[in-house]
PDB file of N, CA and C in Angstrom:
ATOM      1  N   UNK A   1      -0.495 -17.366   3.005  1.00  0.00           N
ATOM      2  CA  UNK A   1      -1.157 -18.555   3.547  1.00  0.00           C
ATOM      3  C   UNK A   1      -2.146 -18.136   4.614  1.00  0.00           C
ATOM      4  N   UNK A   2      -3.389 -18.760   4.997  1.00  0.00           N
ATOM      5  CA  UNK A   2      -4.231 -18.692   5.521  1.00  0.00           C
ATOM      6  C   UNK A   2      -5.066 -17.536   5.402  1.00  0.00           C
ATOM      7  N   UNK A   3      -5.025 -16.729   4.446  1.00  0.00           N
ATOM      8  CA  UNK A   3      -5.760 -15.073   3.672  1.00  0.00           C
ATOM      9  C   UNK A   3      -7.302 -15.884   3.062  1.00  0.00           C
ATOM     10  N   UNK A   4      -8.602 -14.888   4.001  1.00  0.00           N
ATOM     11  CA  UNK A   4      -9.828 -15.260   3.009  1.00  0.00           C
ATOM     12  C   UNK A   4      -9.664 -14.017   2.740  1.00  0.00           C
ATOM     13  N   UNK A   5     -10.721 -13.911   1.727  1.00  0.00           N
ATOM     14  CA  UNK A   5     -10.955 -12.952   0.846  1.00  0.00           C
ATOM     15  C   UNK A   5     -12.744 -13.418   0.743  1.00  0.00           C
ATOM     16  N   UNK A   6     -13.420 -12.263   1.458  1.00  0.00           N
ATOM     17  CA  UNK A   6     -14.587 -12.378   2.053  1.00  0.00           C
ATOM     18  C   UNK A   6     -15.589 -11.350   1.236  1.00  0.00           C
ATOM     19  N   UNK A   7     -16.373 -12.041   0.292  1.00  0.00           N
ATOM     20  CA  UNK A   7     -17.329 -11.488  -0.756  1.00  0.00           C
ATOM     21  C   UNK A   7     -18.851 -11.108  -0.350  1.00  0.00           C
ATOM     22  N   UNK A   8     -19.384 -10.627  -1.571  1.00  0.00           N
ATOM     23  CA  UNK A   8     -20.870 -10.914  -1.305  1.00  0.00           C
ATOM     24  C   UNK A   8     -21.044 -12.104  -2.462  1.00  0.00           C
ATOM     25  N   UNK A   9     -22.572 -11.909  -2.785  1.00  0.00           N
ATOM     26  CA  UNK A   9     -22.755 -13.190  -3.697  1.00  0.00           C
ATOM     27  C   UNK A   9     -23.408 -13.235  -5.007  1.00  0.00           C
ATOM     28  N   UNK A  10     -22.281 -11.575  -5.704  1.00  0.00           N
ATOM     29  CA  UNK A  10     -22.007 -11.374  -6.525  1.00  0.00           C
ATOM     30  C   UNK A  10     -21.536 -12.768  -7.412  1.00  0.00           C
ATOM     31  N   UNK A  11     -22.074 -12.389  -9.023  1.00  0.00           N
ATOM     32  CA  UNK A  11     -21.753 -13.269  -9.711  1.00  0.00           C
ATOM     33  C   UNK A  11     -20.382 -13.230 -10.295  1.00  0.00           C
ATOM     34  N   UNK A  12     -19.769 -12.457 -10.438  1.00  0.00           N
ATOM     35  CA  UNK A  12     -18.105 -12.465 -10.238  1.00  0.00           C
ATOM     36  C   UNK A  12     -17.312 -13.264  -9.362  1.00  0.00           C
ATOM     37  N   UNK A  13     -17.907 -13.510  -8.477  1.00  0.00           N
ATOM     38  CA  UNK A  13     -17.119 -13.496  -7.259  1.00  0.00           C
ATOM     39  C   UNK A  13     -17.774 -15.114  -6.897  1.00  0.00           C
ATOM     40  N   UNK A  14     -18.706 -15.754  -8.050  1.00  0.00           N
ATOM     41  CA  UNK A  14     -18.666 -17.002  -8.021  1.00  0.00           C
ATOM     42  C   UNK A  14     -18.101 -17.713  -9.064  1.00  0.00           C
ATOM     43  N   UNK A  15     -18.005 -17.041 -10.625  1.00  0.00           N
ATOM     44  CA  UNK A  15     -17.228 -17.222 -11.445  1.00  0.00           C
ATOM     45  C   UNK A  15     -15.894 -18.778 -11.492  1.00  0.00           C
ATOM     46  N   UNK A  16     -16.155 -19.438 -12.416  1.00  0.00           N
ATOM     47  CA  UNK A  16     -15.060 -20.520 -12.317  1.00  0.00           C
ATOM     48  C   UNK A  16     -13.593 -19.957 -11.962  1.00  0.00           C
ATOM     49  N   UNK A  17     -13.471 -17.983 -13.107  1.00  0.00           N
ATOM     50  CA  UNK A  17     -12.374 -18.438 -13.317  1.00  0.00           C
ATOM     51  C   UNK A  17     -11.830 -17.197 -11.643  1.00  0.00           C
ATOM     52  N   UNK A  18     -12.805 -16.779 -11.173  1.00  0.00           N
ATOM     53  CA  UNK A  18     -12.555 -16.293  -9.461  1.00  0.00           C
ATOM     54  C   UNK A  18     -11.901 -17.104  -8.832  1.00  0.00           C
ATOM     55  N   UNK A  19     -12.527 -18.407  -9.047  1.00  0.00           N
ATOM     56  CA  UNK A  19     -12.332 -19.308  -7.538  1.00  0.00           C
ATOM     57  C   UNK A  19     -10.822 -19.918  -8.309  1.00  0.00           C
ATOM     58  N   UNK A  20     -10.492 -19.942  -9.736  1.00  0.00           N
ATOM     59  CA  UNK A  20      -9.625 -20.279  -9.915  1.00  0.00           C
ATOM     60  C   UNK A  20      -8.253 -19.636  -9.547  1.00  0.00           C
ATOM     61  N   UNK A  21      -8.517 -17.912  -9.444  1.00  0.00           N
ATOM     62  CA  UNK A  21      -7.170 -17.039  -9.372  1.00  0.00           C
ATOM     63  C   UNK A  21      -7.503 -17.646  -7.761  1.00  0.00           C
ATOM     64  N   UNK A  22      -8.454 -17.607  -7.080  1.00  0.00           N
ATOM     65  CA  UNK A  22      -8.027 -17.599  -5.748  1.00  0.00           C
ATOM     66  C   UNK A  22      -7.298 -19.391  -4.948  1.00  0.00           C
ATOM     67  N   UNK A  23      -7.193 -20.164  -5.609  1.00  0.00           N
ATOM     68  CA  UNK A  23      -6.960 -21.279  -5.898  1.00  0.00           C
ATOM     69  C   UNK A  23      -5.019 -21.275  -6.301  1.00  0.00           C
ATOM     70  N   UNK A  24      -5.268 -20.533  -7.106  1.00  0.00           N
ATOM     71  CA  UNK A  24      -3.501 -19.695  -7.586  1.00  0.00           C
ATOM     72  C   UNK A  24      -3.022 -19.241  -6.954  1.00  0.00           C
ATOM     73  N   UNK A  25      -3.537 -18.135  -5.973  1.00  0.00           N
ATOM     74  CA  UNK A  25      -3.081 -17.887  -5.055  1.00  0.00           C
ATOM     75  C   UNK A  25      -2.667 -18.098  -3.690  1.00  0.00           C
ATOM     76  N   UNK A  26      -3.292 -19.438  -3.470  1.00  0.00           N
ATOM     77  CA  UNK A  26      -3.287 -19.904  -2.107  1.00  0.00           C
ATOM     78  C   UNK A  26      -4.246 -18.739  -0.980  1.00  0.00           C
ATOM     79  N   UNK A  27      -5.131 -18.372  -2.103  1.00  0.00           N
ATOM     80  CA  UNK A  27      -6.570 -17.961  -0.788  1.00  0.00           C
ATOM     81  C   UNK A  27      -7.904 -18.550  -0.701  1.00  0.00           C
ATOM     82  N   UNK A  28      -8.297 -18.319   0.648  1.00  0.00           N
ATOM     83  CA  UNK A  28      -9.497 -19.057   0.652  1.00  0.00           C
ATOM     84  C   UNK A  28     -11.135 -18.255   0.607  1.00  0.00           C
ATOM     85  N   UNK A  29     -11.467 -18.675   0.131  1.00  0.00           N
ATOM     86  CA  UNK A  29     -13.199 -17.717  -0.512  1.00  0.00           C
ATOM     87  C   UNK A  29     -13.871 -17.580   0.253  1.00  0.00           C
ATOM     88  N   UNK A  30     -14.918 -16.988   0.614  1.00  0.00           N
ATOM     89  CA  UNK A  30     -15.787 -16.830   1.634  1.00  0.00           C
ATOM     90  C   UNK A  30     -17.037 -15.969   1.393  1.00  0.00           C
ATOM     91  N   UNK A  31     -18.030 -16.067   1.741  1.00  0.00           N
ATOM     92  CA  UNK A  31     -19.021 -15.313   0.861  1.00  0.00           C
ATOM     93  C   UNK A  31     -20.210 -15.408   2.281  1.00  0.00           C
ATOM     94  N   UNK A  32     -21.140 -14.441   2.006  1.00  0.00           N
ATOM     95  CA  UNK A  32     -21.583 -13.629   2.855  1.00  0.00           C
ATOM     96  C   UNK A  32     -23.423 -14.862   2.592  1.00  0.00           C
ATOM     97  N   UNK A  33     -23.981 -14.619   3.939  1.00  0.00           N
ATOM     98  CA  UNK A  33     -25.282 -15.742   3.666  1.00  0.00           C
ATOM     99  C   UNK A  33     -26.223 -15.027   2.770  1.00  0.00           C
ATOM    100  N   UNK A  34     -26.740 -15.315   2.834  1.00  0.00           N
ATOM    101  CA  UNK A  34     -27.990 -15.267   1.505  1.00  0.00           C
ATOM    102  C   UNK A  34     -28.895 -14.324   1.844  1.00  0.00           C
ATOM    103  N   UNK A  35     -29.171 -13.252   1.802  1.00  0.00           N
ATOM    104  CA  UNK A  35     -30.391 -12.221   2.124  1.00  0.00           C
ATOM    105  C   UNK A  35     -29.610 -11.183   3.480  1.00  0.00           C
ATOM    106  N   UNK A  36     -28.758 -11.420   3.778  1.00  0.00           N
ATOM    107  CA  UNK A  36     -28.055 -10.820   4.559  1.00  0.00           C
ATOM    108  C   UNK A  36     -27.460  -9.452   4.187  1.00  0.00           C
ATOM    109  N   UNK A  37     -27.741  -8.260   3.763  1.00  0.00           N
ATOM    110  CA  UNK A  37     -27.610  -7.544   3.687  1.00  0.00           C
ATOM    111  C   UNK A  37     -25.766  -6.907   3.862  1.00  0.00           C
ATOM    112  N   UNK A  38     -26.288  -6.737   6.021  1.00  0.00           N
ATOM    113  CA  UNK A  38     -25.291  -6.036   6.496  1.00  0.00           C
ATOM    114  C   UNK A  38     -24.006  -7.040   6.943  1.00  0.00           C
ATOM    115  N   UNK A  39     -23.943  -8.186   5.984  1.00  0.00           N
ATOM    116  CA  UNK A  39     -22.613  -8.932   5.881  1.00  0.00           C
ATOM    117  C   UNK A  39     -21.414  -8.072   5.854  1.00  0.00           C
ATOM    118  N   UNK A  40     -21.679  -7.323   4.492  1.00  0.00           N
ATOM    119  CA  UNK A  40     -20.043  -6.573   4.419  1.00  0.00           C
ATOM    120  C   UNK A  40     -20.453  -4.953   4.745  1.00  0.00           C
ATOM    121  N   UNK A  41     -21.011  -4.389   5.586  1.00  0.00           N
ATOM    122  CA  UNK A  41     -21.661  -3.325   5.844  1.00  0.00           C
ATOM    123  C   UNK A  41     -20.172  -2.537   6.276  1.00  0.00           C
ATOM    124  N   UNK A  42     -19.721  -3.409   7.503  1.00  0.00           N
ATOM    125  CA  UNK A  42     -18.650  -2.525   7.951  1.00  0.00           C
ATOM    126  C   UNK A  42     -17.551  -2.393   7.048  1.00  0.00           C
ATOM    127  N   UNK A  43     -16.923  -3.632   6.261  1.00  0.00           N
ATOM    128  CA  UNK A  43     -15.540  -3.010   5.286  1.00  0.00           C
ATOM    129  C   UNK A  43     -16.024  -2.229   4.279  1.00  0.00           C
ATOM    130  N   UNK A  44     -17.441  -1.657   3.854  1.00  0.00           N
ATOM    131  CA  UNK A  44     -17.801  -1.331   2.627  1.00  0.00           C
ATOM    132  C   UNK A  44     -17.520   0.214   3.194  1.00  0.00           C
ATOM    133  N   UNK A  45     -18.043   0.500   4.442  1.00  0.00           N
ATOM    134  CA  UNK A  45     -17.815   1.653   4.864  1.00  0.00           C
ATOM    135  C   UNK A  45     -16.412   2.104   5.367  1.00  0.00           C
ATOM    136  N   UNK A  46     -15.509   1.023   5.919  1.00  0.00           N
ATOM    137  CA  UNK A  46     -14.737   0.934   5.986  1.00  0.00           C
ATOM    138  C   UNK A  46     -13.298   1.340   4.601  1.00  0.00           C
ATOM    139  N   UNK A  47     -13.917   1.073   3.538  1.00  0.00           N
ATOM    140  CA  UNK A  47     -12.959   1.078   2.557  1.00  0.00           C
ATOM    141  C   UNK A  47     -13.685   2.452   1.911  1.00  0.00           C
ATOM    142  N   UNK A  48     -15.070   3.153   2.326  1.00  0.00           N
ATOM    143  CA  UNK A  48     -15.476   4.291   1.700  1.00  0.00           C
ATOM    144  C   UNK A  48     -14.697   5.159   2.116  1.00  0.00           C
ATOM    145  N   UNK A  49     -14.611   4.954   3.440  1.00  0.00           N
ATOM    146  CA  UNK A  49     -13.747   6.385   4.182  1.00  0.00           C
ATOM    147  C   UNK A  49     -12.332   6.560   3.788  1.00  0.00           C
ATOM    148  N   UNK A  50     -11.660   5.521   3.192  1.00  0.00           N
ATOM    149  CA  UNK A  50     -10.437   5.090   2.674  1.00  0.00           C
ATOM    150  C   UNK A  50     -10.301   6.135   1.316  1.00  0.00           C
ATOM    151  N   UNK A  51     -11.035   5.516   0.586  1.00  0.00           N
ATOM    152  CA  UNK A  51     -11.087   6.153  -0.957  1.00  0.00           C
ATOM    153  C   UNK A  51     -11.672   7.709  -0.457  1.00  0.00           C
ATOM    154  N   UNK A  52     -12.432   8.147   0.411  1.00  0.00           N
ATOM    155  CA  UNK A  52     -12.393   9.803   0.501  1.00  0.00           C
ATOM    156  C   UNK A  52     -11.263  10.044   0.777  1.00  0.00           C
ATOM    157  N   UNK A  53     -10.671   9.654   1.858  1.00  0.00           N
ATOM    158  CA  UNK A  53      -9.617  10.020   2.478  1.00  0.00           C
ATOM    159  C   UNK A  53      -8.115  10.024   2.034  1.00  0.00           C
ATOM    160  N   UNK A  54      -7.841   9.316   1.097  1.00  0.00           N
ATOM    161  CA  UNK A  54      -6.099   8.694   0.425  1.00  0.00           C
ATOM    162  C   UNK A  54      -6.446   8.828  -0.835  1.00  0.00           C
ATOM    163  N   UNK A  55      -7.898   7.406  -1.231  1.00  0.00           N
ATOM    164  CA  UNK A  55      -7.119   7.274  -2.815  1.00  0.00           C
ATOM    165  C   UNK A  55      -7.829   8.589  -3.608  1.00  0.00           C
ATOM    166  N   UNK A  56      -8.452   9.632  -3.087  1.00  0.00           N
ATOM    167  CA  UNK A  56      -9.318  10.472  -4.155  1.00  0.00           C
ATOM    168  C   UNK A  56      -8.491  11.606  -3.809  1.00  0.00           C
ATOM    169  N   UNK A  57      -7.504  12.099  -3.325  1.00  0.00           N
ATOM    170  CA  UNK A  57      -7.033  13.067  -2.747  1.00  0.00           C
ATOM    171  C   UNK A  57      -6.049  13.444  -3.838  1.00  0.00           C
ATOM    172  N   UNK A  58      -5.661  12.614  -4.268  1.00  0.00           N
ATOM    173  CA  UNK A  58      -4.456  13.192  -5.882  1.00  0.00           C
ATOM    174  C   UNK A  58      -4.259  11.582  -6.303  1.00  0.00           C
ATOM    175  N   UNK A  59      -3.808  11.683  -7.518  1.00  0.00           N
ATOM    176  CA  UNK A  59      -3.180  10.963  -8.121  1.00  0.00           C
ATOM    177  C   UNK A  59      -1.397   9.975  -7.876  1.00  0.00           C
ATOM    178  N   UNK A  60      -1.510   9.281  -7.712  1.00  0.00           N
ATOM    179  CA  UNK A  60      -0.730   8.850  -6.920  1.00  0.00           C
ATOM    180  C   UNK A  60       0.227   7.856  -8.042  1.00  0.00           C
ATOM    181  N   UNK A  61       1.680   8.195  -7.990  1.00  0.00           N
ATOM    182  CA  UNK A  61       2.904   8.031  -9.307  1.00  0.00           C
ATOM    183  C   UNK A  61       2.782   6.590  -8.933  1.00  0.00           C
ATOM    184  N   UNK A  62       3.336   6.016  -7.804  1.00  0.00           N
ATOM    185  CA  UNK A  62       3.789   5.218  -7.990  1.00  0.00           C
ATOM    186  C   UNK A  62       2.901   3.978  -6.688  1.00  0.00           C
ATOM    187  N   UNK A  63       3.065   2.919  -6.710  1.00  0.00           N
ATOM    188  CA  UNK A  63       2.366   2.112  -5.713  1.00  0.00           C
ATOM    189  C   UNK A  63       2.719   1.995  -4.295  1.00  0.00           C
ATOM    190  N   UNK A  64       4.004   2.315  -4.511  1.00  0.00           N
ATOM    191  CA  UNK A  64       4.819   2.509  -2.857  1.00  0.00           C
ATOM    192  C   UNK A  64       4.158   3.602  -2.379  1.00  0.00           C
ATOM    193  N   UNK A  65       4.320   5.094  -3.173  1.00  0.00           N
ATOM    194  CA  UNK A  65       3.706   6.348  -2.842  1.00  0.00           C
ATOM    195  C   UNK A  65       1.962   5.897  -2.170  1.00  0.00           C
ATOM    196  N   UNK A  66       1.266   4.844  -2.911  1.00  0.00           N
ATOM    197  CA  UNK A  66       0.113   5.090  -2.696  1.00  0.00           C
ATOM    198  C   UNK A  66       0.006   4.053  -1.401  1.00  0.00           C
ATOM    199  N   UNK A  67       0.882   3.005  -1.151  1.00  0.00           N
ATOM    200  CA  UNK A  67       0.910   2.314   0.212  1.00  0.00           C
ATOM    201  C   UNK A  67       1.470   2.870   1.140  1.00  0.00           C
ATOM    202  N   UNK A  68       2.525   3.665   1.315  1.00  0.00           N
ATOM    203  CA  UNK A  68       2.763   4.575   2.121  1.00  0.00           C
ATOM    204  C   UNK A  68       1.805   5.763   2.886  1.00  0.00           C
ATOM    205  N   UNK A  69       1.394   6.297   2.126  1.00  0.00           N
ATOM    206  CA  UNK A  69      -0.078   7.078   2.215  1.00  0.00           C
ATOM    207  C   UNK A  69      -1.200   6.362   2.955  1.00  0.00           C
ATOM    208  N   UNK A  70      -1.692   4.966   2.653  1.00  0.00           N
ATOM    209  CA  UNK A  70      -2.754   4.475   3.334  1.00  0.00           C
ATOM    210  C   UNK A  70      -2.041   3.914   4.590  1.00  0.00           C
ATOM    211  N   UNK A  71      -0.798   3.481   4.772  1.00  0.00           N
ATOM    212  CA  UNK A  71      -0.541   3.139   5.927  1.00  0.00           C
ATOM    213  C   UNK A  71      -0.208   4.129   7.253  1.00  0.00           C
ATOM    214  N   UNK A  72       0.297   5.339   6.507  1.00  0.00           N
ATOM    215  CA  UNK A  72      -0.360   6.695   6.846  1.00  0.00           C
ATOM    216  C   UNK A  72      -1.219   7.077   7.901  1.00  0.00           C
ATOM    217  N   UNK A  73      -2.568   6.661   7.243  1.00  0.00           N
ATOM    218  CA  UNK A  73      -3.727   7.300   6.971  1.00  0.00           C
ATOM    219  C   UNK A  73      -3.923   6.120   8.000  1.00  0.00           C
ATOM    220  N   UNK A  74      -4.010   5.002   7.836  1.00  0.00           N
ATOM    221  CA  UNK A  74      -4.564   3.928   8.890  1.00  0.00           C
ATOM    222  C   UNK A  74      -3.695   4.071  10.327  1.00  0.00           C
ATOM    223  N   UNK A  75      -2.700   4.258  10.346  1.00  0.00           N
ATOM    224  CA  UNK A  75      -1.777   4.351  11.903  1.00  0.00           C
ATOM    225  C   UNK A  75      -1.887   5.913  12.234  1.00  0.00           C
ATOM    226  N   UNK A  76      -1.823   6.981  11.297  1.00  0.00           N
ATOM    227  CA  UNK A  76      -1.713   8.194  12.044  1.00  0.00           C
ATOM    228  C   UNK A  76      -3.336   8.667  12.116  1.00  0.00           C
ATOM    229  N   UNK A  77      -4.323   8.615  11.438  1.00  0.00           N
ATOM    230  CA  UNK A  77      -5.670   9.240  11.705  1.00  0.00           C
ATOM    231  C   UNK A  77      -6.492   8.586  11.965  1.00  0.00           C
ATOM    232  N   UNK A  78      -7.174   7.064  10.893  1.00  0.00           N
ATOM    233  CA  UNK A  78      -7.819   6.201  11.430  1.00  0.00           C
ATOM    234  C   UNK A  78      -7.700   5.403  12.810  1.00  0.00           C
ATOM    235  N   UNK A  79      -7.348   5.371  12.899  1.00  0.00           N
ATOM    236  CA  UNK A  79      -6.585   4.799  14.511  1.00  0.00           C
ATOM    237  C   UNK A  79      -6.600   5.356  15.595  1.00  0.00           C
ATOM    238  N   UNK A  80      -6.105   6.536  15.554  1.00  0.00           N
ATOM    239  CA  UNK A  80      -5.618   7.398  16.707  1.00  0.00           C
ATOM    240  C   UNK A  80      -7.517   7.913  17.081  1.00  0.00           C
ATOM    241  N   UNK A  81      -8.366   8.231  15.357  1.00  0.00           N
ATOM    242  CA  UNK A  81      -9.481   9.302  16.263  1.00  0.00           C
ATOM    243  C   UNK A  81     -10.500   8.216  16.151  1.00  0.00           C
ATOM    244  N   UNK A  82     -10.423   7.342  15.671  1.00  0.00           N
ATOM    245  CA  UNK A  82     -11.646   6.580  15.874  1.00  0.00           C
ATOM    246  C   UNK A  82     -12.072   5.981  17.206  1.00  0.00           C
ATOM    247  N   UNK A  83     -13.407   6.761  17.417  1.00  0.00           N
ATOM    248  CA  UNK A  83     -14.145   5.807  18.710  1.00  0.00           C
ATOM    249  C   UNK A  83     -14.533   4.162  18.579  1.00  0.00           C
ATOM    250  N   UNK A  84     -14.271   3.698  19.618  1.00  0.00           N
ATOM    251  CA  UNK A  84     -14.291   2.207  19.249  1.00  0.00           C
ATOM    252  C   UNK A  84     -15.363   1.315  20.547  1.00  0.00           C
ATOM    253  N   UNK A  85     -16.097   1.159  20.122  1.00  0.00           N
ATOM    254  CA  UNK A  85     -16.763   0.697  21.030  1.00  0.00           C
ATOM    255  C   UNK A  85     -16.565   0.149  22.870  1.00  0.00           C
ATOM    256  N   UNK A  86     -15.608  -1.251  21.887  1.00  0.00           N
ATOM    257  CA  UNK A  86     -15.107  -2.507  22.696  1.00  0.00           C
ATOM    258  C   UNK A  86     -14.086  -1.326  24.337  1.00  0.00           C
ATOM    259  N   UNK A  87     -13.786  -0.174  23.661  1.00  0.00           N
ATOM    260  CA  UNK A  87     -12.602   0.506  24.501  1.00  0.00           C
ATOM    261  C   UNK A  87     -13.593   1.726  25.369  1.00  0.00           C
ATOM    262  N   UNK A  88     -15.029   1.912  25.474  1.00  0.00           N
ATOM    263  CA  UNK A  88     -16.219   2.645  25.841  1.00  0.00           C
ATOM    264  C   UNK A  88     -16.268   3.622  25.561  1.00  0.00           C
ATOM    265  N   UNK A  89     -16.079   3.427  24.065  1.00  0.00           N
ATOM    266  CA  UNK A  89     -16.063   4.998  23.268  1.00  0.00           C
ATOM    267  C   UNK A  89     -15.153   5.689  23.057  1.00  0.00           C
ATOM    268  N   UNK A  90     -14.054   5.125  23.672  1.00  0.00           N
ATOM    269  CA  UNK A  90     -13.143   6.476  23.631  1.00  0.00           C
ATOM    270  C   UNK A  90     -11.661   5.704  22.365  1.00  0.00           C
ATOM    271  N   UNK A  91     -11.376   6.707  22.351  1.00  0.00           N
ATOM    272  CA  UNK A  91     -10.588   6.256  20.550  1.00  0.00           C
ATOM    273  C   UNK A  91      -9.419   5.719  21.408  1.00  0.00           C
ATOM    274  N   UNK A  92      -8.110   4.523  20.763  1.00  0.00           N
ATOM    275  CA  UNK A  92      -6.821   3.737  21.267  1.00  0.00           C
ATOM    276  C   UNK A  92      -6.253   4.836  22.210  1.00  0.00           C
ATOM    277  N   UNK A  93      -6.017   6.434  22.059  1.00  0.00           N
ATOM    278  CA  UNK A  93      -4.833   6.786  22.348  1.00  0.00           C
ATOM    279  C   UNK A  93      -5.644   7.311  23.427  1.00  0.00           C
ATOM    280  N   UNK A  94      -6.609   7.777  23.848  1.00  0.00           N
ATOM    281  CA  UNK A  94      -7.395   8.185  25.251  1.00  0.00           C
ATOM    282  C   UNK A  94      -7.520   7.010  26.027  1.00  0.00           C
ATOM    283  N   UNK A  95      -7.493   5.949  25.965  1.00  0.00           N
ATOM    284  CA  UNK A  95      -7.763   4.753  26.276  1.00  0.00           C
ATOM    285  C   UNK A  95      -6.569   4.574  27.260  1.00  0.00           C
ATOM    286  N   UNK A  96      -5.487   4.472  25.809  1.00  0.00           N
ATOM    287  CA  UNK A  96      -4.512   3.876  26.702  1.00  0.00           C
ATOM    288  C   UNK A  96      -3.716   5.396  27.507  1.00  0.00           C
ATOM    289  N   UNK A  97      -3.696   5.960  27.474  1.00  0.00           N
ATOM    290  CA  UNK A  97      -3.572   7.099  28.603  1.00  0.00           C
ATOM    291  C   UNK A  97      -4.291   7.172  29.815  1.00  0.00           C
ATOM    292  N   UNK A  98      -5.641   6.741  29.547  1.00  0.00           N
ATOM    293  CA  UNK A  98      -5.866   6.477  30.689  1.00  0.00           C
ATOM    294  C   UNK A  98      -6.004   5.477  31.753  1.00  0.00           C
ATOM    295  N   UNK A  99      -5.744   4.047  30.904  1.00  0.00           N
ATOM    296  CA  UNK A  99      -5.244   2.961  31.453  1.00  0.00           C
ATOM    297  C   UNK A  99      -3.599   2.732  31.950  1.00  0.00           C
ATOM    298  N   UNK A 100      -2.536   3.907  31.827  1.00  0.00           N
ATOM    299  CA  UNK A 100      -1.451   3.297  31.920  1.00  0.00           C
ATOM    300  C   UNK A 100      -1.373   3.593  33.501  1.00  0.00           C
ATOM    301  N   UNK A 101      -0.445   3.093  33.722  1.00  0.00           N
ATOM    302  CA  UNK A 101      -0.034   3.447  35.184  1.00  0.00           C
ATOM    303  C   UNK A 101       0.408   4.726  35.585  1.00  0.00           C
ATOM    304  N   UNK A 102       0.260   5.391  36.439  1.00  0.00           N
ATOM    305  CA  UNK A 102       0.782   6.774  36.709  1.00  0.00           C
ATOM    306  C   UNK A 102       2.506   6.891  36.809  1.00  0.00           C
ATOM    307  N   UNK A 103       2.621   5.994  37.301  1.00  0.00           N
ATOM    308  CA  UNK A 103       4.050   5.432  37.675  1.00  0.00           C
ATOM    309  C   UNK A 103       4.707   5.641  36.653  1.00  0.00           C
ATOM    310  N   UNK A 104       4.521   4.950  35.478  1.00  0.00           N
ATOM    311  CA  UNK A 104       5.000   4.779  34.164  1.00  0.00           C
ATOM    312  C   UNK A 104       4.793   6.173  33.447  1.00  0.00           C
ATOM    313  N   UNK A 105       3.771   7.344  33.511  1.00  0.00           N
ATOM    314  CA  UNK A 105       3.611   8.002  32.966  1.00  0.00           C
ATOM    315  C   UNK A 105       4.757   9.754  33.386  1.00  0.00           C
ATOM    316  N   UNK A 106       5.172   9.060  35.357  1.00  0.00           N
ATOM    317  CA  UNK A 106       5.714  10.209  35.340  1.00  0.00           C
ATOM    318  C   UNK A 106       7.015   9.919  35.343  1.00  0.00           C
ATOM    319  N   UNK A 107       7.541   8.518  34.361  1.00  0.00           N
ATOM    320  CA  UNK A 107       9.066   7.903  34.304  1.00  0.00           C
ATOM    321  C   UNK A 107      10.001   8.507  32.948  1.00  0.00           C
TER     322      UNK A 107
END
């Protein structure tokens, strides 16, 4: 409940029978404005670094094996080294090291 599923404006993805699975599913559609390019700029790159990184790396048996792996990959590497703007560049785990309290750090 409450899941969009956020497109471009691909003709698939306007399709009767699209809006119908997403209708089945209890999700809601969403689609990117009109001439707008860098709408889905960031998950496109976002999901590139994904598929270098997990799904092209081997063949993967089973679906647990291959969700295990990306959740992996998103909490132990994506996460930890990515610079992030909003935090002034510096990736979650420099951040919060250097925001914690000293107090706390020599407990």
């Amino acid at each position: 409940a409450g899941v969009t599923v956020h497109s471009d404006r691909g003709s698939q993805f306007r399709s009767r029978r699209f809006r119908r699975a997403l209708r089945h599913f209890g999700l809601r559609g969403s689609m990117g404005r009109v001439g707008a390019c860098a709408d889905n700029a960031a998950m496109e790159n976002w999901f590139s670094l994904l598929q270098k990184n997990v799904l092209n790396q081997q063949q993967w048996t089973t679906r647990d094996e291959l969700r295990l792996a990306i959740v992996y990959w998103i909490e132990a590497r994506y996460h930890r080294c990515r610079r992030q703007r909003r935090l002034g560049k510096l990736t979650p785990i420099e951040f919060e090291t250097i925001m914690k309290d000293p107090a706390c750090l020599a407990g």
